[in-house]
N, C-alpha and C. Protein backbone atom coordinates (compact mmCIF):
# COMPACT_ATOMS: atom_id res chain seq x y z
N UNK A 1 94.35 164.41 102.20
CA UNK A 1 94.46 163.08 101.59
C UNK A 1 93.43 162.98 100.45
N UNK A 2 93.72 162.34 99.57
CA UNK A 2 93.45 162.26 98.19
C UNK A 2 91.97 161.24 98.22
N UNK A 3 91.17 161.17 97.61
CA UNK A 3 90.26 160.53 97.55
C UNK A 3 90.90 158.73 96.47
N UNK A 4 91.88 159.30 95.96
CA UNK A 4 92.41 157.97 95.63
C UNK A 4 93.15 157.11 96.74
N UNK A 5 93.89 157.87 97.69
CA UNK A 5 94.63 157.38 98.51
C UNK A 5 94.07 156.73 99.58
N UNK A 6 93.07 157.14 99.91
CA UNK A 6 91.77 156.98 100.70
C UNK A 6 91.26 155.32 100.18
N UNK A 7 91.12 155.11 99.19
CA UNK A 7 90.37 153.96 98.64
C UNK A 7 91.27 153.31 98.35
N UNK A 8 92.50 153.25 98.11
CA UNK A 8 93.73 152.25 98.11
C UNK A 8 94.12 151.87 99.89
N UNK A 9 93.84 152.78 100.71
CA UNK A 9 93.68 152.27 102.06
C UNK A 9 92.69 151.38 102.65
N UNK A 10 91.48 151.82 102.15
CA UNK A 10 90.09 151.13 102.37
C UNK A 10 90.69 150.02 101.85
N UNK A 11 91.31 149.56 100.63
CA UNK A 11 91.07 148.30 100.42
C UNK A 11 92.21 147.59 100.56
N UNK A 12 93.78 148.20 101.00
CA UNK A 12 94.58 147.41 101.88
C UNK A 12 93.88 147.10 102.78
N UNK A 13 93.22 147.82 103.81
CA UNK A 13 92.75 147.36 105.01
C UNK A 13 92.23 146.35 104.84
N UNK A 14 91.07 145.85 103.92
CA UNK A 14 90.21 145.11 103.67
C UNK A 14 90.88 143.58 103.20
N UNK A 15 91.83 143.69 102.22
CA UNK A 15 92.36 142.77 102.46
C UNK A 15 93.25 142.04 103.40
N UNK A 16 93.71 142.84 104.38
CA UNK A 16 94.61 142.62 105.52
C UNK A 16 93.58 141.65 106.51
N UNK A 17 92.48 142.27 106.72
CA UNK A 17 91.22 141.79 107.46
C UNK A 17 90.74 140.50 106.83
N UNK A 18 90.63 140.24 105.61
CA UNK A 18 90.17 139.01 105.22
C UNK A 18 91.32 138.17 105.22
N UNK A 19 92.05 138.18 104.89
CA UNK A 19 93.99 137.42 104.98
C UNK A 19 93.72 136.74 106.56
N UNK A 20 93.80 137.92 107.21
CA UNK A 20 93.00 137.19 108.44
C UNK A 20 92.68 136.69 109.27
N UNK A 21 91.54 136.52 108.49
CA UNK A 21 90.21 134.99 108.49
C UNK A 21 90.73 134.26 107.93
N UNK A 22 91.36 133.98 107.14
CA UNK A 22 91.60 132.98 106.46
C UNK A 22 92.00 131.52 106.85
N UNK A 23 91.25 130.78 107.30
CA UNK A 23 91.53 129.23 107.54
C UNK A 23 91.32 129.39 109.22
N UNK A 24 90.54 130.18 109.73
CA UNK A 24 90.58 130.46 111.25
C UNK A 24 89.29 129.31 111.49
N UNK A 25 89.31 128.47 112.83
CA UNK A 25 88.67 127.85 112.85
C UNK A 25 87.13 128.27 113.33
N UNK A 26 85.94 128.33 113.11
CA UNK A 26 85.04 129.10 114.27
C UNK A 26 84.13 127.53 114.68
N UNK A 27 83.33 127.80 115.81
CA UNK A 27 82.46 126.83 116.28
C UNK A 27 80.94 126.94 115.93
N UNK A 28 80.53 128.00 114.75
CA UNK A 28 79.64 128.20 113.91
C UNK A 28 79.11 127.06 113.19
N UNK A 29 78.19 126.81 112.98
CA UNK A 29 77.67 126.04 111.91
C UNK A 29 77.58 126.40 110.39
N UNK A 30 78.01 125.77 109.53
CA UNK A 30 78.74 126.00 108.09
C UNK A 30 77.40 126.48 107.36
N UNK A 31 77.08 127.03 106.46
CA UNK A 31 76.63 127.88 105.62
C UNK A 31 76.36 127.14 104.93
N UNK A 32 74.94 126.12 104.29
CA UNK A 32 74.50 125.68 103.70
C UNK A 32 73.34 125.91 102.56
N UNK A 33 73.47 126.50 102.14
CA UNK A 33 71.83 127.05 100.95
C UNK A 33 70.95 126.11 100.58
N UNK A 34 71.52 124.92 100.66
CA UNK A 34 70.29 123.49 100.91
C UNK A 34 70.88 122.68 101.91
N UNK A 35 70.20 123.00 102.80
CA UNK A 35 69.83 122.27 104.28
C UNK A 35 69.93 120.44 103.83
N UNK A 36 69.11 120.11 102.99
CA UNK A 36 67.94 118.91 103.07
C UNK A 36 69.33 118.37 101.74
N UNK A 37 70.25 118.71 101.27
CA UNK A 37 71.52 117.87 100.97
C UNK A 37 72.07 117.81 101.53
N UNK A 38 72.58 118.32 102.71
CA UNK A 38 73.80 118.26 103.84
C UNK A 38 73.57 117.44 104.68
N UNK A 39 72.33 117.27 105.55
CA UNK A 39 72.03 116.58 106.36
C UNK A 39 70.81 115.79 105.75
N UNK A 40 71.22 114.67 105.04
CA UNK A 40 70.25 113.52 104.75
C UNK A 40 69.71 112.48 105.32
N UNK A 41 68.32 112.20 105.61
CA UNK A 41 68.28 111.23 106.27
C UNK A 41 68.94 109.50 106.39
N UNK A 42 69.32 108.91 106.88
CA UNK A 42 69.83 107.96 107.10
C UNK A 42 69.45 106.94 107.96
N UNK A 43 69.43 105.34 107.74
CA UNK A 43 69.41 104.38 108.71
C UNK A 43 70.59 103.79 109.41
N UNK A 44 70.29 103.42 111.04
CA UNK A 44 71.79 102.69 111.16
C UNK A 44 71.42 101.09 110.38
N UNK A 45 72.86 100.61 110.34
CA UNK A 45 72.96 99.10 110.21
C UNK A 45 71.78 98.74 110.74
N UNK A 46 71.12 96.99 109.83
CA UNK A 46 70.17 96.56 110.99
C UNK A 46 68.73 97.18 111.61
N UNK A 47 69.01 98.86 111.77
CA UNK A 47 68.11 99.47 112.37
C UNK A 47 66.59 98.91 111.36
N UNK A 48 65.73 99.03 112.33
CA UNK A 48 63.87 99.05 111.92
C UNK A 48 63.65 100.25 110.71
N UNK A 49 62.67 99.98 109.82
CA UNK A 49 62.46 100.82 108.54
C UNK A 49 60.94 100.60 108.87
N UNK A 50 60.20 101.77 109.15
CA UNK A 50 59.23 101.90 109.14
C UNK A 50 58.36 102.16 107.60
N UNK A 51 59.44 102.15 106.79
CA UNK A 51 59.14 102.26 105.14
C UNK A 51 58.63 101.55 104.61
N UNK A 52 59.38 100.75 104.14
CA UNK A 52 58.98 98.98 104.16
C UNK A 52 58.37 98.10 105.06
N UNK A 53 57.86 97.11 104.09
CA UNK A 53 56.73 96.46 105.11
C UNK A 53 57.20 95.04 105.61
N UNK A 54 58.65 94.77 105.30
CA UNK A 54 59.19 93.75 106.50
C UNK A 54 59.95 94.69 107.78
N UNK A 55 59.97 95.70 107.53
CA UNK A 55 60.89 96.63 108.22
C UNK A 55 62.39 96.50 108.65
N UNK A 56 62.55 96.00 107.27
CA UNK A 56 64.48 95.96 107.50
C UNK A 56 64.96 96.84 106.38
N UNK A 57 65.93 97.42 106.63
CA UNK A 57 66.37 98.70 106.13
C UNK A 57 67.57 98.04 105.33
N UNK A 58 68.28 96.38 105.42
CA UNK A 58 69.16 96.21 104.78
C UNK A 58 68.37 95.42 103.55
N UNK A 59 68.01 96.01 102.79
CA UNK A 59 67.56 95.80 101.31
C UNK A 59 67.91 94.52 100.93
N UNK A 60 66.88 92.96 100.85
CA UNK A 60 67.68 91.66 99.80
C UNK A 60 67.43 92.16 98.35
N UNK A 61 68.55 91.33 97.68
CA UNK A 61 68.79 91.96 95.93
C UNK A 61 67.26 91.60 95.94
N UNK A 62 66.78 92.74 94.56
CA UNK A 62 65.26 92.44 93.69
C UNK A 62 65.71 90.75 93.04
N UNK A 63 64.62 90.29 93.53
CA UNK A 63 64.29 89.09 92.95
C UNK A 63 64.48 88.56 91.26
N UNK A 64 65.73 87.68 90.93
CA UNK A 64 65.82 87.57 89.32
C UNK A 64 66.67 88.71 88.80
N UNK A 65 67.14 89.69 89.83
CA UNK A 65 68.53 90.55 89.15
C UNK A 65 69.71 89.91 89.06
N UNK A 66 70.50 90.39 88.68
CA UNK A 66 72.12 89.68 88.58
C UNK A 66 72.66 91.57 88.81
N UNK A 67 73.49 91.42 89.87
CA UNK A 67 74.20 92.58 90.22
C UNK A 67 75.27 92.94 89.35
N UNK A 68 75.52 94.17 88.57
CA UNK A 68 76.66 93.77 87.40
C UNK A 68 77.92 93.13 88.01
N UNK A 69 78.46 93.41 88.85
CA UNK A 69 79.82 92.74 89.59
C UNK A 69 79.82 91.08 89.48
N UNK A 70 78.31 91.05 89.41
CA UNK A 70 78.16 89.09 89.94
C UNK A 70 78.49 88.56 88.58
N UNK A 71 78.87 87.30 89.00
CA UNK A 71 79.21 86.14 87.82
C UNK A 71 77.87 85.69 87.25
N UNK A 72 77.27 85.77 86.10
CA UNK A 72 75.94 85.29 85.50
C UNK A 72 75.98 83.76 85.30
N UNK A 73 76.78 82.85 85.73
CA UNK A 73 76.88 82.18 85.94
C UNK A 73 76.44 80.80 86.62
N UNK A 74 75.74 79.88 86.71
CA UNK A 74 74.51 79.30 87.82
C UNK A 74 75.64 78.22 88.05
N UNK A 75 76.79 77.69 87.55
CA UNK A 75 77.68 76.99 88.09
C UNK A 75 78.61 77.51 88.88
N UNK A 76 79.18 78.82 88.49
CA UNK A 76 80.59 79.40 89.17
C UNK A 76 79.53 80.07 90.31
N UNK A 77 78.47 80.22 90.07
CA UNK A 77 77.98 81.28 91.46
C UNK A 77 77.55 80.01 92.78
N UNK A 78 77.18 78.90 92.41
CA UNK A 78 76.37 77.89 93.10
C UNK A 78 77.18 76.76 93.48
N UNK A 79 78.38 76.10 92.59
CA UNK A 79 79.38 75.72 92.62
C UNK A 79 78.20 74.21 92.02
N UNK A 80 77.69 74.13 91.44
CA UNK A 80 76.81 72.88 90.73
C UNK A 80 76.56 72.80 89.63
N UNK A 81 75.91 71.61 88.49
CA UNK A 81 76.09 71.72 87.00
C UNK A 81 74.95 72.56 86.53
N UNK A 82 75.31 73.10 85.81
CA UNK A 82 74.22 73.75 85.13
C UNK A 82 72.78 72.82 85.56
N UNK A 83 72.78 71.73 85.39
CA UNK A 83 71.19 70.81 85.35
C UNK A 83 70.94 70.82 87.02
N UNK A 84 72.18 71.44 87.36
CA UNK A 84 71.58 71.05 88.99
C UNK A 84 71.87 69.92 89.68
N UNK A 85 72.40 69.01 88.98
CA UNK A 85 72.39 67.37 89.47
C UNK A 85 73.52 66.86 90.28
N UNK A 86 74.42 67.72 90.24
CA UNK A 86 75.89 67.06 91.02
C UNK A 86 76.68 68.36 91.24
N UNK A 87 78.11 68.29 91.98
CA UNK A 87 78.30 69.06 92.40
C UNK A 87 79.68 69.80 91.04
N UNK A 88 79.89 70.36 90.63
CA UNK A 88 81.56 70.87 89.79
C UNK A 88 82.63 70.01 90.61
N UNK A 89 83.43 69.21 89.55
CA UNK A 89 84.55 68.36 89.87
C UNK A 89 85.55 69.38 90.48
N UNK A 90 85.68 69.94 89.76
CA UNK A 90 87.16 70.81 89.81
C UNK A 90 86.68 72.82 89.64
N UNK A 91 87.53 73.46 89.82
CA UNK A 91 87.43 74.60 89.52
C UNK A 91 86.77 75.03 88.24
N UNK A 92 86.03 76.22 87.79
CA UNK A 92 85.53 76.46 86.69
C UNK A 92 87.09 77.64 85.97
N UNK A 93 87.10 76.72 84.63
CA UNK A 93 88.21 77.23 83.71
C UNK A 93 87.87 78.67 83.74
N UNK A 94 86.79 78.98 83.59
CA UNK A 94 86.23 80.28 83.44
C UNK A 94 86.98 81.27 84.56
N UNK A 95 87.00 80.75 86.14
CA UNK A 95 87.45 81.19 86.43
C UNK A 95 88.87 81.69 87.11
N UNK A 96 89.68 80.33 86.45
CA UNK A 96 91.03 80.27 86.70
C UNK A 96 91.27 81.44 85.18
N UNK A 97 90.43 81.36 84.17
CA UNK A 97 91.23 82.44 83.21
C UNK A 97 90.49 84.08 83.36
N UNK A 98 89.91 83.87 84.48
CA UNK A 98 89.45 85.84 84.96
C UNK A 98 90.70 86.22 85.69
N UNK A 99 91.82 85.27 86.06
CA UNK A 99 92.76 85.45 87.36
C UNK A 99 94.15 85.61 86.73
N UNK A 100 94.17 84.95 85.38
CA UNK A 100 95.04 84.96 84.69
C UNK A 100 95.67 83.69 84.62
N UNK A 101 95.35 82.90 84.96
CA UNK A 101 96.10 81.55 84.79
C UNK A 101 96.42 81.15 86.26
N UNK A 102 96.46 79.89 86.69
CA UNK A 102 96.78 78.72 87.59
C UNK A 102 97.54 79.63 88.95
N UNK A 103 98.76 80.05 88.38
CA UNK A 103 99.90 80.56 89.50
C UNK A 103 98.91 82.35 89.86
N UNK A 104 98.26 82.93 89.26
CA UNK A 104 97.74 84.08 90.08
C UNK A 104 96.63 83.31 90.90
N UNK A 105 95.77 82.40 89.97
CA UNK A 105 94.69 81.98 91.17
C UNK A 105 94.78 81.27 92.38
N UNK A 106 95.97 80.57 92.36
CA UNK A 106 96.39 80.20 93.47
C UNK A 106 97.41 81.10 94.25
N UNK A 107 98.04 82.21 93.85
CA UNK A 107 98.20 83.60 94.57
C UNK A 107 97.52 84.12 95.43
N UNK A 108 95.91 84.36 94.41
CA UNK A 108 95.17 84.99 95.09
C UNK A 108 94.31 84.27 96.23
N UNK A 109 94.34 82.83 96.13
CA UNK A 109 93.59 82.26 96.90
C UNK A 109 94.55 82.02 98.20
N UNK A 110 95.78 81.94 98.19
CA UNK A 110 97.05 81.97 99.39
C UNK A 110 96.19 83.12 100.15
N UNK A 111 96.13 84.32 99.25
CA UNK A 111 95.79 85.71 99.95
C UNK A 111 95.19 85.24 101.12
N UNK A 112 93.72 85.05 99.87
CA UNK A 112 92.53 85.45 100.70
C UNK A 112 92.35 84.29 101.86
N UNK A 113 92.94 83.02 101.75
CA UNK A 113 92.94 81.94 102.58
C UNK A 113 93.77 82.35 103.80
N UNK A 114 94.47 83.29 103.58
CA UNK A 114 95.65 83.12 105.23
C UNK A 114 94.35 84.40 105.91
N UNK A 115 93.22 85.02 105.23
CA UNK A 115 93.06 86.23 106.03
C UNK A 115 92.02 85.68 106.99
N UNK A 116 90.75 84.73 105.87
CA UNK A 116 89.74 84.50 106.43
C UNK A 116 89.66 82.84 107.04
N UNK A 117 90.60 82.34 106.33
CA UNK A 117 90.41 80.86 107.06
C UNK A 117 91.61 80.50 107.98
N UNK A 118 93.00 80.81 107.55
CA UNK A 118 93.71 80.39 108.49
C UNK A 118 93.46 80.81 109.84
N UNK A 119 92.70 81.81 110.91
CA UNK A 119 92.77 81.94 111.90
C UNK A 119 92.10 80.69 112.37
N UNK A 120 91.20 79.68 111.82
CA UNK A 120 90.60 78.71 112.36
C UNK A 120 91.29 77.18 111.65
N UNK A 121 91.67 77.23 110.93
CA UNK A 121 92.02 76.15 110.03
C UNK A 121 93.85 76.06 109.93
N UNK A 122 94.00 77.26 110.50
CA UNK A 122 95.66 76.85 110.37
C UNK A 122 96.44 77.65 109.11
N UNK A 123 97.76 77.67 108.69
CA UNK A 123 98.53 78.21 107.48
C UNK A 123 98.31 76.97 107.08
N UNK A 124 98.31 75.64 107.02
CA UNK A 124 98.89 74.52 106.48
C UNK A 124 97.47 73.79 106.41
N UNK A 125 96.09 74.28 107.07
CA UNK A 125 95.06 73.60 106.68
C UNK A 125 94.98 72.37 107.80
N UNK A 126 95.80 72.53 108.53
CA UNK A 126 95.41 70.96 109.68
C UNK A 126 94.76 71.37 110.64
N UNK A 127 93.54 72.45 110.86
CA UNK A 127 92.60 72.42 111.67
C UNK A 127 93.05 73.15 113.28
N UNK A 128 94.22 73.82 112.75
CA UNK A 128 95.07 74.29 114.10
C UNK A 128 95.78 75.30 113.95
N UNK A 129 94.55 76.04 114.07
CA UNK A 129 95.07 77.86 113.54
C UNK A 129 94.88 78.43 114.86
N UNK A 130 95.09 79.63 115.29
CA UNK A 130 95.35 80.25 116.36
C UNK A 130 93.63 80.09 117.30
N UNK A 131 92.70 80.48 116.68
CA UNK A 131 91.28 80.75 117.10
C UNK A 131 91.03 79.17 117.40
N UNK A 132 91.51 77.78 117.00
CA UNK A 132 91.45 76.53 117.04
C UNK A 132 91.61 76.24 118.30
N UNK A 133 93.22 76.59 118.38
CA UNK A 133 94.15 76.40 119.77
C UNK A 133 93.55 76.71 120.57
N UNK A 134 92.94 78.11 121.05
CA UNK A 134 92.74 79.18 121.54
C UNK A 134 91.38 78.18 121.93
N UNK A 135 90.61 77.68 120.95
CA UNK A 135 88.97 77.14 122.08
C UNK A 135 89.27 75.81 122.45
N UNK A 136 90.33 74.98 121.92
CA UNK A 136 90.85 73.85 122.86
C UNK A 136 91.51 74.27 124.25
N UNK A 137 92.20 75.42 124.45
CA UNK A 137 92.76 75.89 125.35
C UNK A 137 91.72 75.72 126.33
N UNK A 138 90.45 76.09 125.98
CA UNK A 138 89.20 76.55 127.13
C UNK A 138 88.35 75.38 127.35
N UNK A 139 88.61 74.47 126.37
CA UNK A 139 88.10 73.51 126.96
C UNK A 139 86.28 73.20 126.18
N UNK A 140 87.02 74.04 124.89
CA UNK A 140 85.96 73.57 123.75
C UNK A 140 86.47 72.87 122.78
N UNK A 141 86.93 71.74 123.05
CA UNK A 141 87.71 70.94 121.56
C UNK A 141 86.28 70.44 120.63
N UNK A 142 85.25 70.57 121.42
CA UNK A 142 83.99 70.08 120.18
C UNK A 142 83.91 70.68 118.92
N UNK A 143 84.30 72.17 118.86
CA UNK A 143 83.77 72.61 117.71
C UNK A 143 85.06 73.39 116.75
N UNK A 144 86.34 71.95 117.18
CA UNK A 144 87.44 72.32 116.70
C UNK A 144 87.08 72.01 115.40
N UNK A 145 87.53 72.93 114.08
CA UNK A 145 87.62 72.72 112.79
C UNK A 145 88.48 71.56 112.01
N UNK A 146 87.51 70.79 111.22
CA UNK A 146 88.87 69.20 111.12
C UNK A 146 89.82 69.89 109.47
N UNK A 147 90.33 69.32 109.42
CA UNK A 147 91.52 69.13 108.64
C UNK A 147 91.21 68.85 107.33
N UNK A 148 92.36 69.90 106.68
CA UNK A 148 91.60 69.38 105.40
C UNK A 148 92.36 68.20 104.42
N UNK A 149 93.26 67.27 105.29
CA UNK A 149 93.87 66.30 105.01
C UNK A 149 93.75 65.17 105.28
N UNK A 150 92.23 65.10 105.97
CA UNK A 150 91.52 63.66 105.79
C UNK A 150 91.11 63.43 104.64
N UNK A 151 90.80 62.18 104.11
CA UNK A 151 90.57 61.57 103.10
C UNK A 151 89.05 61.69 102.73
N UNK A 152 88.13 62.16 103.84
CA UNK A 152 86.59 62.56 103.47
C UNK A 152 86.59 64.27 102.33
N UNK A 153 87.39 65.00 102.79
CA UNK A 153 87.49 66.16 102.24
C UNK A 153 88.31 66.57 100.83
N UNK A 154 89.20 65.50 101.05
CA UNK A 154 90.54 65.11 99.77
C UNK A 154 89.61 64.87 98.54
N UNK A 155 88.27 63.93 99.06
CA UNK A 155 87.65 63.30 98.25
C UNK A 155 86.58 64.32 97.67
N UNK A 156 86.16 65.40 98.38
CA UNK A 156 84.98 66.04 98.31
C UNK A 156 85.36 66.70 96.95
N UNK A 157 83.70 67.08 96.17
CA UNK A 157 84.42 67.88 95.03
C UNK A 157 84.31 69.33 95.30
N UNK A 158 85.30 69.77 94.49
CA UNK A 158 85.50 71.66 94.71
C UNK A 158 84.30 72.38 94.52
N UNK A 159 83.14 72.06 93.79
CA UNK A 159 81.78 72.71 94.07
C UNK A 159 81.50 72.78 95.17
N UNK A 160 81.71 71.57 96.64
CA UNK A 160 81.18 71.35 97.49
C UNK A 160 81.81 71.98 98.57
N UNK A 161 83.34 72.62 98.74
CA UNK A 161 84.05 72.97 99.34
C UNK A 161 83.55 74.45 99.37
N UNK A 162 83.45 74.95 97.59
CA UNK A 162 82.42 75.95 97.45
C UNK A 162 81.49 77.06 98.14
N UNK A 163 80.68 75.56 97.69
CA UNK A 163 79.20 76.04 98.67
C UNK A 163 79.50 75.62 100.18
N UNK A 164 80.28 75.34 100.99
CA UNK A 164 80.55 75.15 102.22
C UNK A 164 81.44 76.55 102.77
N UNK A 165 82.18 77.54 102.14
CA UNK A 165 82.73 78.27 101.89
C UNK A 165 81.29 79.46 101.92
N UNK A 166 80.67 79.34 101.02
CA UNK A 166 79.69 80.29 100.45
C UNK A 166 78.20 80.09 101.65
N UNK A 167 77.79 79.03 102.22
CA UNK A 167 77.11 79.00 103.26
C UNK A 167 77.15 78.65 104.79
N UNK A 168 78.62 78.51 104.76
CA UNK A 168 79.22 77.99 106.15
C UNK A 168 78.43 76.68 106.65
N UNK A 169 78.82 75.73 107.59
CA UNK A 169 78.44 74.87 108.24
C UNK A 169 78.69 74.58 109.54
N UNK A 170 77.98 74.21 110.86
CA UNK A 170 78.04 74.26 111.52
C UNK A 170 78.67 75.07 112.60
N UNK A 171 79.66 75.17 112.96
CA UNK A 171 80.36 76.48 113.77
C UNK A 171 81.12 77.67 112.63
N UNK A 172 81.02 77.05 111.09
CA UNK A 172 81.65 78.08 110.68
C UNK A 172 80.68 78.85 109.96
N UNK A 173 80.67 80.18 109.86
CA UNK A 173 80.00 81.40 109.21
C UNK A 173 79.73 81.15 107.60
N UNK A 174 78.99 81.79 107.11
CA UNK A 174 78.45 81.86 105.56
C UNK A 174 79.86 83.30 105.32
N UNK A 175 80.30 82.77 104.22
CA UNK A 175 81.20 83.66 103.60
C UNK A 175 80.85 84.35 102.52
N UNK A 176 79.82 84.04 102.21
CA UNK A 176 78.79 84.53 100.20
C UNK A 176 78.93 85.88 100.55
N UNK A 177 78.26 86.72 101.55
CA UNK A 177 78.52 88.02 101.60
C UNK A 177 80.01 88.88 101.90
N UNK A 178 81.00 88.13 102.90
CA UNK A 178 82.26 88.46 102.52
C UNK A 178 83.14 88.63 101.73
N UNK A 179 83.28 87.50 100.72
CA UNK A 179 83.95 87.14 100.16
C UNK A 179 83.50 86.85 98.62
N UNK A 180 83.91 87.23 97.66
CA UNK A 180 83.41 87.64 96.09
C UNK A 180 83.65 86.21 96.05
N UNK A 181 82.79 86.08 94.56
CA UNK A 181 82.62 84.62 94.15
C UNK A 181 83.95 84.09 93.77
N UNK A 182 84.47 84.61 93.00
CA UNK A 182 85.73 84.22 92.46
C UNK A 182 87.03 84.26 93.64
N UNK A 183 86.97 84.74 94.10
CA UNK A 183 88.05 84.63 95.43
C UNK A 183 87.65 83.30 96.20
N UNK A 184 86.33 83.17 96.02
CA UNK A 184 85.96 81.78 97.22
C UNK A 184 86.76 80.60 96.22
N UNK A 185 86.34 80.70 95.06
CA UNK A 185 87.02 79.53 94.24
C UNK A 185 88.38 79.45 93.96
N UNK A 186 88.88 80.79 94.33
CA UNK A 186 90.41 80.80 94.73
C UNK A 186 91.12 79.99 95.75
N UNK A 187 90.34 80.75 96.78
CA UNK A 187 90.62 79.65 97.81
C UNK A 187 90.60 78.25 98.18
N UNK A 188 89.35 77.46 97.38
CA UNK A 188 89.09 75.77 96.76
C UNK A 188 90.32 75.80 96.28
N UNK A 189 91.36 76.38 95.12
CA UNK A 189 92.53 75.84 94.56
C UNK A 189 93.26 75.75 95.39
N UNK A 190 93.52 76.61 96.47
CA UNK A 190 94.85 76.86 96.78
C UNK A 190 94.68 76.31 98.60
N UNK A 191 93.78 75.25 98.78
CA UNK A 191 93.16 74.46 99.58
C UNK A 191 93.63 72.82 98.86
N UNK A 192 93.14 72.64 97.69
CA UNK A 192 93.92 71.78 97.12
C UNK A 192 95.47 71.74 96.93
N UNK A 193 96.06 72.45 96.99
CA UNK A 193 97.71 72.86 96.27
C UNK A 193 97.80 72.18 97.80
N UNK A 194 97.11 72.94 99.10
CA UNK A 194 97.94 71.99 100.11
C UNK A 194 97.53 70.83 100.74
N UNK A 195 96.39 70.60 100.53
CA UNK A 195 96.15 68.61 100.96
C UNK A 195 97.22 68.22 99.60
N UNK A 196 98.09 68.67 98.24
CA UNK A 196 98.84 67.76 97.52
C UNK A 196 99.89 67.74 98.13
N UNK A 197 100.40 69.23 98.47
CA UNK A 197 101.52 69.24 99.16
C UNK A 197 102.12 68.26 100.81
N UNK A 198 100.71 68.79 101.07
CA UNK A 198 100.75 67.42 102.55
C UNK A 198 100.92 65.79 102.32
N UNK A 199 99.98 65.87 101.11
CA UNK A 199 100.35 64.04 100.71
C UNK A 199 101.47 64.22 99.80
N UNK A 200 102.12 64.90 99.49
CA UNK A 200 103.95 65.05 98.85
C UNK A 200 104.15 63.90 99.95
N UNK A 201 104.04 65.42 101.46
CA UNK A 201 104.99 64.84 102.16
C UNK A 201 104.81 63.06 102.98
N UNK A 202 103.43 63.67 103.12
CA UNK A 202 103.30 62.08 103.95
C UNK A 202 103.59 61.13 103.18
N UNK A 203 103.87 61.31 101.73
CA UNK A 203 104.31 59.95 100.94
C UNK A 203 105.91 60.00 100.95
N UNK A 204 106.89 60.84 101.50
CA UNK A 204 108.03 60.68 101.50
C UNK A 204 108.81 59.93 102.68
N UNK A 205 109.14 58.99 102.66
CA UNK A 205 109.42 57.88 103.99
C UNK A 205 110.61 59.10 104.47
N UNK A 206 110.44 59.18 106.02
CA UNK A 206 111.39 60.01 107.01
C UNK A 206 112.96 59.18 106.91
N UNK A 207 113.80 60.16 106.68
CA UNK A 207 115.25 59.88 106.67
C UNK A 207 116.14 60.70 107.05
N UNK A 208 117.43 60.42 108.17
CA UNK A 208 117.73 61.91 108.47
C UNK A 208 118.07 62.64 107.41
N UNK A 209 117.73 62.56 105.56
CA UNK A 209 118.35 63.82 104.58
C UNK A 209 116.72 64.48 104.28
N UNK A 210 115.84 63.66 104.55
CA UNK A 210 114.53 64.58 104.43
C UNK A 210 113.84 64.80 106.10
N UNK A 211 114.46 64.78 107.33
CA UNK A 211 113.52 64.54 108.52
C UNK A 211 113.17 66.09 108.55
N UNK A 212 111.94 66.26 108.58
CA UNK A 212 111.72 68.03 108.72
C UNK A 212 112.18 68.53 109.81
C-alpha cells in the first residue's frame, strides 16, 4: 500500500470519526477560555447588596435623569400643570398625537384597560370585574372597586384619574412601574369613551325597540 493511499485512509477515517461527534450530547462542562464571562456574577430580585450602602440591589433612577424612553414632560409624566397648581383637564394633545390620533389612542387604551383594570373594575367599568365578584363572593364587599359611572369620578379631571392610575389608592396597586406613561393616559381616554357611552345609555328612556 502506497503511502498516498495510506493518508487518504487516515483521513477518511478521521473524518468518519468526527461526522460522528457531531451534535452528540456529552454531560461535560463546555469549554470556556474566559471563565469570568460565562459565569457572571449576579443578584436575585430584591436580594441584599452588600455593595451599596442602602443594600438594595434594585437600583432607584440617578436623581434629575430623564430615562431616554420617558416623556420629558412634567405634565404628561405627573398628570398636573406645568406651575403645579391644578390637575390637566383633559388628555395631553401631545399625547393623543404620539398614538396617532383619537381612534388608535382609544384602541390602545381598550388594550391596555381590559388587561390591567378590567379584572377588578369590570369590561364596562361598573366596578364588577371577575377579581370584584370573586371578594364579594367571600365576604369582602369593603374593598370592592366603585364605578366609574358615578358622578364623583365623571367629574374628576383626567390628570387625576392619571395619577390614581400611576400611584394606586387604597386597595389598588401603583401602576407607574407597569405601565408606560402614555398607555396610562390611554387608558384615562378610553375610561371616558365609557362613562359617555353609559350616560348614552342611561339617557335613553327603556322601550321594548331599545330594551337591552
Amino acid at each position: 500500500m502506497s503511502w498516498r493511499t495510506t493518508l487518504v485512509l487516515l483521513a477518511a477515517s478521521a473524518a468518519v470519526a468526527l461526522s460522528g461527534c457531531r451534535g452528540e450530547p456529552t454531560p461535560e462542562a463546555p469549554v470556556v477560555p474566559i471563565r469570568n464571562m460565562y459565569t457572571q456574577p449576579r443578584y436575585e430580585v430584591q436580594a441584599r447588596s452588600d455593595f451599596f450602602p442602602d443594600h438594595r440591589t434594585m437600583r432607584p433612577p440617578v436623581p434629575d435623569t430623564v430615562a431616554q424612553e420617558s416623556d420629558p414632560s412634567l405634565p404628561v409624566v405627573t398628570g398636573r400643570t406645568e406651575d403645579d397648581s391644578a390637575w390637566l383637564l383633559t388628555v395631553p394633545q401631545k399625547v393623543v398625537q404620539g398614538f396617532g390620533g383619537w381612534k388608535a389612542t382609544l384602541e390602545r387604551g381598550q388594550d391596555r384597560f381590559n388587561i390591567y383594570c378590567a379584572p377588578c373594575h369590570g369590561n364596562s367599568g361598573d366596578g364588577l370585574g371577575l377579581v370584584a365578584r370573586r371578594a364579594a363572593a367571600l365576604g369582602a364587599g369593603a374593598i370592592l372597586p366603585p364605578t366609574f359611572h358615578q358622578d364623583r369620578i365623571r367629574h374628576m379631571p383626567d390628570g387625576q384619574i392619571f395619577a390614581t392610575i400611576t400611584h394606586g389608592i387604597r386597595n389598588m396597586p401603583a401602576y407607574g412601574f407597569n405601565i408606560p406613561v402614555h398607555d396610562r393616559w390611554a387608558i384615562v381616554s378610553y375610561v371616558r369613551a365609557l362613562q359617555l357611552s353609559q350616560a348614552s345609555r342611561e339617557a335613553t328612556p327603556v322601550s321594548p325597540e331599545n330594551k337591552p
